[in-house]
Protein backbone atom coordinates (compact mmCIF):
# COMPACT_ATOMS: atom_id res chain seq x y z
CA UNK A 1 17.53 -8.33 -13.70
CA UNK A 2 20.46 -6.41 -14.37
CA UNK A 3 18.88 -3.93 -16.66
CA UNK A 4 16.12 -3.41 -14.11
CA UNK A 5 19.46 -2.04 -12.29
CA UNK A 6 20.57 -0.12 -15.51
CA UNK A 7 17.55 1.60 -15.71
CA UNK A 8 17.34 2.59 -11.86
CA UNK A 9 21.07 4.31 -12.00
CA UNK A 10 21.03 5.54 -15.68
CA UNK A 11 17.20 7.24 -14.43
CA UNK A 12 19.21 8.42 -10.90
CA UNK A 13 21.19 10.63 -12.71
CA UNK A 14 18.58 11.88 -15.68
CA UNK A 15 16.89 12.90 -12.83
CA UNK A 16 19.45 14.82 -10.63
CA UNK A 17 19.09 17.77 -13.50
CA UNK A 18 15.37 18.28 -12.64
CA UNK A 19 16.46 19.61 -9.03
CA UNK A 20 19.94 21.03 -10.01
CA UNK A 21 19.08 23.37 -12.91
CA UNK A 22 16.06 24.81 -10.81
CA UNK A 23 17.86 25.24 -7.56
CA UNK A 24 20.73 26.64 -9.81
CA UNK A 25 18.75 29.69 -10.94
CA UNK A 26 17.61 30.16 -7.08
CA UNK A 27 20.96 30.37 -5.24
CA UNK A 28 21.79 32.71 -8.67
CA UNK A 29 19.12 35.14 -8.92
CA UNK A 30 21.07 37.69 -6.81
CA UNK A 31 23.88 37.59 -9.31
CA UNK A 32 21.13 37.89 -11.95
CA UNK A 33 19.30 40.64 -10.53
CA UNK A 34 22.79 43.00 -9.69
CA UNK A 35 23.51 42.00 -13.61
CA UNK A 36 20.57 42.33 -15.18
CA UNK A 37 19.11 45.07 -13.41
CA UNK A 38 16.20 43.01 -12.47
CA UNK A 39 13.47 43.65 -9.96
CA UNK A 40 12.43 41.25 -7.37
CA UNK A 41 9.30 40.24 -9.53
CA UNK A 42 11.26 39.87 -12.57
CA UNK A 43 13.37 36.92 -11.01
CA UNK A 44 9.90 35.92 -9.62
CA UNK A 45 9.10 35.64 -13.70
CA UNK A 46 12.23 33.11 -14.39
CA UNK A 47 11.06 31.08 -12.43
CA UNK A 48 8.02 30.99 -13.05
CA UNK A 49 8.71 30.94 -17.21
CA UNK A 50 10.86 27.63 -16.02
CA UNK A 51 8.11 26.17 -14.30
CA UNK A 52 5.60 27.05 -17.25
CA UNK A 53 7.28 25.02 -19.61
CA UNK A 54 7.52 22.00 -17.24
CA UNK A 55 4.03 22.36 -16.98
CA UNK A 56 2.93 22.38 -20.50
CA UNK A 57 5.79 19.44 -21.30
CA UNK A 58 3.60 16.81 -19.92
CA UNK A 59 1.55 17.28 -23.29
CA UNK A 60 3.75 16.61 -26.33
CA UNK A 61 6.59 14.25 -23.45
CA UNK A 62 3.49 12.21 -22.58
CA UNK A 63 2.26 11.74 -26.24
CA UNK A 64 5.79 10.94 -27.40
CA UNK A 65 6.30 8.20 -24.29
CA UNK A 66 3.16 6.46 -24.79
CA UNK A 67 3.19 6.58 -29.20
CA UNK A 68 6.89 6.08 -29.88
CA UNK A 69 8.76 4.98 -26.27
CA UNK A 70 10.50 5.68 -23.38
CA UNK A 71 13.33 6.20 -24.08
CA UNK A 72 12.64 8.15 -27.45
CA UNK A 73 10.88 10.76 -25.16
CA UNK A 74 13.11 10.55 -22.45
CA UNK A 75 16.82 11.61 -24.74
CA UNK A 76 14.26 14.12 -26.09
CA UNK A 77 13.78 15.68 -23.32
CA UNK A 78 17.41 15.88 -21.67
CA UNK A 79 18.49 16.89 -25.13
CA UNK A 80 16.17 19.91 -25.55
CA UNK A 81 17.04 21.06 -21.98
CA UNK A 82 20.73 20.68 -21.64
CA UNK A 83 20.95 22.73 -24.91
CA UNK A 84 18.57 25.49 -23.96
CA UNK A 85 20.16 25.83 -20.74
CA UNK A 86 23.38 26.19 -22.13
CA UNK A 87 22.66 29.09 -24.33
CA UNK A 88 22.11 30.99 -21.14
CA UNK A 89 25.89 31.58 -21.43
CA UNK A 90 25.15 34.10 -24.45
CA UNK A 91 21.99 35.87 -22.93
CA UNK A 92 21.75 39.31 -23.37
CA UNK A 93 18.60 41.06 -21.80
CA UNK A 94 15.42 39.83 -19.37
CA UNK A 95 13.13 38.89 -22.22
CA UNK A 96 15.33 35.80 -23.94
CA UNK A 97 16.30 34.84 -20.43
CA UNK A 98 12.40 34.40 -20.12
CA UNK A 99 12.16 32.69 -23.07
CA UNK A 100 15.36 30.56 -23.05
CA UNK A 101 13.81 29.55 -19.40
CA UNK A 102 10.69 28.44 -20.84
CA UNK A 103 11.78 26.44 -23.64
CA UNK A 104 14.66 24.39 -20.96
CA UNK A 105 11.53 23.76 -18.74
CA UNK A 106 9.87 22.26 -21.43
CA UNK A 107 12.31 19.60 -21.79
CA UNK A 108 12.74 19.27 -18.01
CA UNK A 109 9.62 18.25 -17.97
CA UNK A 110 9.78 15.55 -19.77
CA UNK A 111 12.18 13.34 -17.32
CA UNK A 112 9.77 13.00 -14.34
CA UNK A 113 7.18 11.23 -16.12
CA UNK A 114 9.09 8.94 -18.14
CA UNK A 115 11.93 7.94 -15.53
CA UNK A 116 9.11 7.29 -13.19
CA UNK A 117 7.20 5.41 -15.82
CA UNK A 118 10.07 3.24 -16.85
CA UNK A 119 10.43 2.09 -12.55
CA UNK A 120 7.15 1.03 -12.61
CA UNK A 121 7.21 -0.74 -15.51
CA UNK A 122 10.28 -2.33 -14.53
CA UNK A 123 10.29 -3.35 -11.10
CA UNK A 124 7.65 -5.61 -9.13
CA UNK A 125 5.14 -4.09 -7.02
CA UNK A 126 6.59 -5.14 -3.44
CA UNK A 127 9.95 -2.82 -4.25
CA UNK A 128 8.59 -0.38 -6.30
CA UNK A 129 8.10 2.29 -3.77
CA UNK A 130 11.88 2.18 -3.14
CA UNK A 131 13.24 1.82 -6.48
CA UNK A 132 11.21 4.74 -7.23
CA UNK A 133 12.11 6.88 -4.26
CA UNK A 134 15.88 6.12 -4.78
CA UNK A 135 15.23 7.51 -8.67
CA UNK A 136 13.66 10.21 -7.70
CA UNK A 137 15.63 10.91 -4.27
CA UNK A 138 18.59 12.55 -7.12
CA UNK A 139 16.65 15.54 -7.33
CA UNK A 140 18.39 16.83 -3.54
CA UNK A 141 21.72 15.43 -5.18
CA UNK A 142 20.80 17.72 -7.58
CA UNK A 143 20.53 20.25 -4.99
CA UNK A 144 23.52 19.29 -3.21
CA UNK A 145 24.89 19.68 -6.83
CA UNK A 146 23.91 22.68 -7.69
CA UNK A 147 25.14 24.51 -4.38
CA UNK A 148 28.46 23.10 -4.99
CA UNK A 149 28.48 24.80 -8.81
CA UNK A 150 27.01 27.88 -7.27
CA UNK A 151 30.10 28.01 -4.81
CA UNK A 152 32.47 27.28 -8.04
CA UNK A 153 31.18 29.64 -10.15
CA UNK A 154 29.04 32.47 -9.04
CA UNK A 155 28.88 35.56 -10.06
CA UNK A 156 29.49 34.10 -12.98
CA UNK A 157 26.01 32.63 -13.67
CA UNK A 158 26.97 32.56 -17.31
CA UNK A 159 29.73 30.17 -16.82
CA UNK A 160 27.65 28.24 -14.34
CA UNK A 161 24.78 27.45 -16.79
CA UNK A 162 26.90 26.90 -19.64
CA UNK A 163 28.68 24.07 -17.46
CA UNK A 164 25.11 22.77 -16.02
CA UNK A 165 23.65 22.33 -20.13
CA UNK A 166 26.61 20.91 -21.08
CA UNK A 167 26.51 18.03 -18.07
CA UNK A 168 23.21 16.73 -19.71
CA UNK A 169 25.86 14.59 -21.71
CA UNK A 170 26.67 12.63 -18.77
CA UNK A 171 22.86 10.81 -19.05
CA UNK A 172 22.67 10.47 -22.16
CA UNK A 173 25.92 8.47 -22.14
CA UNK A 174 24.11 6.00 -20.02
CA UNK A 175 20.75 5.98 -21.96
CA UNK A 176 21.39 6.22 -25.50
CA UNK A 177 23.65 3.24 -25.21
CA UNK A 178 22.15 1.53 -22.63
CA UNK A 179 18.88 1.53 -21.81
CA UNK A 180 16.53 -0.80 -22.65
CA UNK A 181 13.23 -0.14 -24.06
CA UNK A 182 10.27 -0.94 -21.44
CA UNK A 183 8.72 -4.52 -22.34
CA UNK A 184 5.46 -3.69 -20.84
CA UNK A 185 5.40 -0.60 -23.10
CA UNK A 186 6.11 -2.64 -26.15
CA UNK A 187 3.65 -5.44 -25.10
CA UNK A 188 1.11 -3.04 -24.48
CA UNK A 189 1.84 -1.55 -28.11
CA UNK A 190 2.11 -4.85 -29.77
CA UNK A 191 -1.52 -5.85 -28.26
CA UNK A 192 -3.46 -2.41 -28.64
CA UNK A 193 -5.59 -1.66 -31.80
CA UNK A 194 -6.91 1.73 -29.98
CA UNK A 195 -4.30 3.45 -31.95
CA UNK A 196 -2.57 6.54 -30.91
CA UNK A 197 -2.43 7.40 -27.58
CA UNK A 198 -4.71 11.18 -27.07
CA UNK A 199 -4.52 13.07 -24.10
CA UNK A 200 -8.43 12.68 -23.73
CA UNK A 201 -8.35 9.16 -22.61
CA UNK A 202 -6.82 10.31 -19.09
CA UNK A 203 -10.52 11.79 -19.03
CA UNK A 204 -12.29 8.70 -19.87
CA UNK A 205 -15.23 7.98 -17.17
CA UNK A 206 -12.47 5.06 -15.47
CA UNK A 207 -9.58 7.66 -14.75
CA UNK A 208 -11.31 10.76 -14.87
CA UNK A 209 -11.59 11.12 -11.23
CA UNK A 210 -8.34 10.04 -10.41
CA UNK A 211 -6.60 11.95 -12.87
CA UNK A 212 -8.54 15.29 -11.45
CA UNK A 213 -8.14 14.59 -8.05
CA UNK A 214 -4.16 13.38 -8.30
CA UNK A 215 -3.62 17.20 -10.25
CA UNK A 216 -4.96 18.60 -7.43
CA UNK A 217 -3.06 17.12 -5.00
CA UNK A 218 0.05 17.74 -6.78
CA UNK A 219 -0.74 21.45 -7.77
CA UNK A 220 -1.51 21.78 -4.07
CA UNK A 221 2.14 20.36 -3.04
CA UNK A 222 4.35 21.74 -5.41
CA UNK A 223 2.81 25.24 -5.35
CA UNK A 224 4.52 24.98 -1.57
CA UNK A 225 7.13 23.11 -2.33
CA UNK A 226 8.42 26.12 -5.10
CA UNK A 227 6.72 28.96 -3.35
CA UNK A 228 9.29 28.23 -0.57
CA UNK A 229 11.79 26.44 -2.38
CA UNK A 230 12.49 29.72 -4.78
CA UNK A 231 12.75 32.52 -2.10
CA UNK A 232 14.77 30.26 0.54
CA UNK A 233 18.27 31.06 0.00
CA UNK A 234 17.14 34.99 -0.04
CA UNK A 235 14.82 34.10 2.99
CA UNK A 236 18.40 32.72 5.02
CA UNK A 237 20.44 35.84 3.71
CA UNK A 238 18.06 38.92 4.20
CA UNK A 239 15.32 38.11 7.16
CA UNK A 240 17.93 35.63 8.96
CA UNK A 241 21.55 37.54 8.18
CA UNK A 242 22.98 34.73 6.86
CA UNK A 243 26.24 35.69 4.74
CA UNK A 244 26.04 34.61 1.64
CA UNK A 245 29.08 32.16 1.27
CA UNK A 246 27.69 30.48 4.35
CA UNK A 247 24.02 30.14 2.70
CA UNK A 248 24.80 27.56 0.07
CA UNK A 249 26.51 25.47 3.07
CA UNK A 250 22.57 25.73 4.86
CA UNK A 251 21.17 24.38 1.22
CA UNK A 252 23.49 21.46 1.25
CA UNK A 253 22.69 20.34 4.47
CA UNK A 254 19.23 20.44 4.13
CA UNK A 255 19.69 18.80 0.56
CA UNK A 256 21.02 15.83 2.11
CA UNK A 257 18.34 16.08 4.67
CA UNK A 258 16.21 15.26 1.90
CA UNK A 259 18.31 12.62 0.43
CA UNK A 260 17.65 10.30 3.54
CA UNK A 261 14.21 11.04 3.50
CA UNK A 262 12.91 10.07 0.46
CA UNK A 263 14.88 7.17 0.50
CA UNK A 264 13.10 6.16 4.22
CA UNK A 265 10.32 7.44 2.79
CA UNK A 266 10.56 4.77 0.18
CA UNK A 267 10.81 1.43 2.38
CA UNK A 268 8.03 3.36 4.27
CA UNK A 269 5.85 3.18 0.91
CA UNK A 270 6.26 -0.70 0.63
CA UNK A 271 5.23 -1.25 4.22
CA UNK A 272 2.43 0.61 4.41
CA UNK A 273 1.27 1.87 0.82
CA UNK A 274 2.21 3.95 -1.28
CA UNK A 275 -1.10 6.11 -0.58
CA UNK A 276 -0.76 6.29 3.28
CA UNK A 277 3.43 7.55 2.82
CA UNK A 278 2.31 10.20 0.71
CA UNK A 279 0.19 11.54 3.12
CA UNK A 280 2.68 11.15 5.92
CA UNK A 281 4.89 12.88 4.23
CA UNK A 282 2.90 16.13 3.01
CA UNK A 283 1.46 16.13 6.25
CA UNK A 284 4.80 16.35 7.92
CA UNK A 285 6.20 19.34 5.92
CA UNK A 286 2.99 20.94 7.15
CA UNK A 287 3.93 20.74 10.89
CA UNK A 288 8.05 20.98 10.41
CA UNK A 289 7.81 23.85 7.73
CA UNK A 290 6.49 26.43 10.33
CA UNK A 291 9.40 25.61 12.78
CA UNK A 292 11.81 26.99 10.37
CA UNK A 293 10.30 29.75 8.96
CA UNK A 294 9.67 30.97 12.79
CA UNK A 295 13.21 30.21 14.19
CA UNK A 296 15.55 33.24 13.95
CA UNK A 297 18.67 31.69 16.08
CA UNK A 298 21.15 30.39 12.76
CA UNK A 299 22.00 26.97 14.47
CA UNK A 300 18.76 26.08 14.99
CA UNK A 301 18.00 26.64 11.07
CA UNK A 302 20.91 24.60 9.92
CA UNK A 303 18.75 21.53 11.71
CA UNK A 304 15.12 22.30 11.22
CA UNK A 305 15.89 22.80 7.16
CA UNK A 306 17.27 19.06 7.02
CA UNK A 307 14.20 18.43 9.61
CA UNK A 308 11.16 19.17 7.36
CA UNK A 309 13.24 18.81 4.23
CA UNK A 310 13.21 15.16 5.56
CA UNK A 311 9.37 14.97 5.34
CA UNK A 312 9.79 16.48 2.10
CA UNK A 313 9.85 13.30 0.05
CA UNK A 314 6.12 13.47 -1.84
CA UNK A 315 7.65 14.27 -5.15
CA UNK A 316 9.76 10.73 -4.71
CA UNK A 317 6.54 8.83 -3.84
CA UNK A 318 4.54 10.07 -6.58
CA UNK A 319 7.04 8.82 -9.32
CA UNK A 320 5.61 5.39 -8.19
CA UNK A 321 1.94 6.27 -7.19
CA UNK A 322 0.54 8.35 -9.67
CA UNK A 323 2.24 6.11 -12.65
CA UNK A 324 0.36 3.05 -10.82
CA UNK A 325 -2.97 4.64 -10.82
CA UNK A 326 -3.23 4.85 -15.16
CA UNK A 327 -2.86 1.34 -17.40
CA UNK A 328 0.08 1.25 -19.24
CA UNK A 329 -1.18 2.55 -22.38
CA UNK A 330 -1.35 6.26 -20.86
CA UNK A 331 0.71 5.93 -18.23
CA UNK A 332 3.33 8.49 -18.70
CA UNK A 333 0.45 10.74 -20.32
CA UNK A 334 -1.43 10.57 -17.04
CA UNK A 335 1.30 10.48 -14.78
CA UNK A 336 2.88 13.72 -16.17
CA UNK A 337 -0.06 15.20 -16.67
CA UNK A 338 -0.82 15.36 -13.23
CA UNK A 339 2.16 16.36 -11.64
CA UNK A 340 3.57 18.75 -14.34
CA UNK A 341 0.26 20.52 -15.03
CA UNK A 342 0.65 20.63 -10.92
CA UNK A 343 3.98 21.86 -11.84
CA UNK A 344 2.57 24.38 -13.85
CA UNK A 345 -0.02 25.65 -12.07
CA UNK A 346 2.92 26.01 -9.20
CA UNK A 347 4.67 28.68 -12.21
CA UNK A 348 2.96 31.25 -10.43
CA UNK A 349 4.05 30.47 -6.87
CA UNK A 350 7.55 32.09 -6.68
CA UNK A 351 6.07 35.19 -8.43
CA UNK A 352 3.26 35.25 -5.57
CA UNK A 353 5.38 34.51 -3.19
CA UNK A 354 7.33 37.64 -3.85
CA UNK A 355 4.70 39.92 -3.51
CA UNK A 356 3.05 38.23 -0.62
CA UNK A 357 6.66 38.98 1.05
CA UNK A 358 6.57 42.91 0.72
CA UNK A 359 3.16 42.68 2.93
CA UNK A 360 3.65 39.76 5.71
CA UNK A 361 8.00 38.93 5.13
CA UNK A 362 9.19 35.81 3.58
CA UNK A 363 8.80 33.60 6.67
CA UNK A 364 4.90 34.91 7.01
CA UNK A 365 4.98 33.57 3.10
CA UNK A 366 6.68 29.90 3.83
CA UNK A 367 4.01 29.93 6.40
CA UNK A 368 1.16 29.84 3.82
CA UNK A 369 3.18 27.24 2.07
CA UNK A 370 2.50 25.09 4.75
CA UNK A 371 -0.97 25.29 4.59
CA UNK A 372 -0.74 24.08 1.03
CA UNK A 373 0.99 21.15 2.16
CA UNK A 374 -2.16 20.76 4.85
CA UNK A 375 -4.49 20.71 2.34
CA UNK A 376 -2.85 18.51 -0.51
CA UNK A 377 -2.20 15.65 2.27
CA UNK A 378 -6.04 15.85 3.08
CA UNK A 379 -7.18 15.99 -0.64
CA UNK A 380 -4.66 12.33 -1.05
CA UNK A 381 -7.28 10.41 1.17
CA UNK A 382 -9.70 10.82 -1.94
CA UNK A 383 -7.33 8.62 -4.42
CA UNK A 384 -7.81 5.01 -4.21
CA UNK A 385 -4.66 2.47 -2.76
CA UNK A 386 -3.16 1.04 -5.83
CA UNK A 387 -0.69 -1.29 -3.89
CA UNK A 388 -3.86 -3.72 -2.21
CA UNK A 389 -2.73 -6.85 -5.08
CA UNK A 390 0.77 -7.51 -5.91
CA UNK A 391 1.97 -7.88 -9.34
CA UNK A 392 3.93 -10.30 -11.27
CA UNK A 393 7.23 -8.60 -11.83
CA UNK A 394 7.82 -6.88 -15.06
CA UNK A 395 10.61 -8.16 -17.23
CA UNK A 396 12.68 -5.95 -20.15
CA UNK A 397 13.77 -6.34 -23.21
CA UNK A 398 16.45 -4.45 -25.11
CA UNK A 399 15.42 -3.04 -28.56
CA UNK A 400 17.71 -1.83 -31.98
């Protein structure tokens, strides 16, 4: 019992970096531009580079998760992305930026599939949706985090990403000393003769629609969720005269906006599914999402961003969800799968998003985020419930 507890606060914080570095390079693309001499779709491009790597992670994170353990993959991944983060402090043109980018990314990735594996592998069925919406509910701490760095110090980005790599220590404190390694993951291992886990068995004729379908949906979300996401501090400065001190104030309060919600969102889950929460909640940012980018008075905006940042709490319920709909053999393979390769094919959002902006504005753009929100709470109805039979409650065990 009390490592289940371990687990839950050690994978709290592993996860607050997810939202934190990403947010980071949003509130400091300004400073990055006037440095760098960078055009609007160049800092479309780091984020998108970031993105790309988080997409392609789910590969190798997955295959290390499922062959070798948890918690092998996950102080793999924290590793490789606090240090490439860090070395931003030494950049010195657009191209390594883009590159350095990529390769952090690529270890980002790696936390949201094996923090939300180890939850469901360590906590019964009937409070799963809450453990796992807690976990995941860092990433607007992580927001909340990063707009409190951005306020200490920007301009100097340098300085700010050299403190934000170096913070990955903090986790791995907790983890490497820690953290168990799952028992269902070493049952499962003890018991299989199927070998090594290949990223072809997620397409196997029992998961194959589920594992299509679940991509879909998250591609669909998060290609709104960072198509908006990206561009909103510069959407709050230039189309709604924010100044700029007073923008990373907006970001926090909408952050913790978020914070509440995913944890409501959570006891929501275990009352009513997992499934059906999901879709309240995509469906939500649909309808809220429009309110803000259409309101121009500034006190309206500080309350409509915490509004539909509320509703905002998919990402939260799919760390449960998607794990639960793949055995435990390729769970973290099929669980990251799905929502990185969503992630990645979400790369190109902030870059489209950009242009998309020069023709219709930035609020015409977080309008046609929306609709992707519309559309990925319709596609959910296709997955199946996975929360209809309660399970026996898993049980760890700590290994050398």
């Amino acid at each position: 019992m009390r490592m289940r507890w371990v687990v839950l606060g050690g994978s709290f914080l592993a996860y607050m970096f997810d939202a934190m570095e990403i947010i980071l390079l949003s509130l400091a693309l300004p400073a990055i531009r006037e440095d760098l001499g960078l055009g609007a779709g160049q800092a479309g491009l780091l984020a998108t580079a970031t993105l790309l790597g988080i997409g392609l992670s789910s590969l190798l994170a997955g295959y290390v998760s499922d062959n070798f353990g948890r918690k092998t993959a996950l102080i793999g991944s924290l590793t490789v992305f606090g240090v490439f983060t860090a070395a931003l402090v030494a950049v010195p043109n657009f191209e390594l930026f883009l590159l350095l980018r990529f390769v952090a990314g690529f270890g980002l990735g790696g936390v949201w599939g094996v923090v939300s594996a180890y939850v469901v592998e360590t906590w019964p069925s009937e409070s799963r949706g809450r453990a796992a919406a807690f976990v995941l509910s860092s990433f607007p701490i992580g927001g909340v985090a990063a707009a409190l760095l951005s306020g200490l110090f920007l301009p100097d980005w340098r300085l700010m990403f050299l403190v934000a790599g170096a913070g990955v220590v903090l986790p791995l404190l907790v983890v490497i000393p820690f953290f168990p390694e799952s028992k269902a993951w070493t049952d499962a291992r003890a018991a299989d003769t199927g070998g090594r886990v290949s990223v072809t068995e997620i397409f196997a004729p029992a998961v194959r629609r589920r594992t299509i379908v679940a991509t879909l949906v998250a591609g669909l979300a998060l290609t709104g969720w960072w198509g908006g996401s990206t561009w909103l501090p510069t959407y709050l400065a230039t189309e709604r005269g924010i100044p700029t001190a007073t923008v990373a104030v907006f970001m926090t309060v909408l952050n913790l906006g978020m914070f509440v919600g995913y944890n409501v969102f959570g006891l929501i889950a275990d009352r009513i599914g997992r499934r059906s929460a999901i879709i309240v909640s995509l469906l939500g940012v649909a309808v809220t999402l429009p309110l803000y980018a259409l309101t121009t008075n500034q006190t309206a905006l500080l309350w409509f961003g915490p509004l539909f940042a509320f509703f905002a709490a998919f990402t939260g319920l799919f760390g449960s969800y998607i794990g639960e709909l793949f055995p435990t053999r390729i769970r973290t393979t099929g669980a990251g799968f799905c929502f990185n390769v969503g992630r990645g094919v979400s790369a190109f959002a902030p870059f489209g998003l950009a242009a998309l902006a020069a023709v219709i504005g930035l609020s015409g753009g977080l309008l046609v985020c929306a609709a992707f929100f519309a559309a990925a709470g319709l596609l959910t109805f296709l997955l199946p419930r996975t929360d209809r039979q309660p399970e026996p409650a898993p049980t760890l065990e700590r290994t050398a």
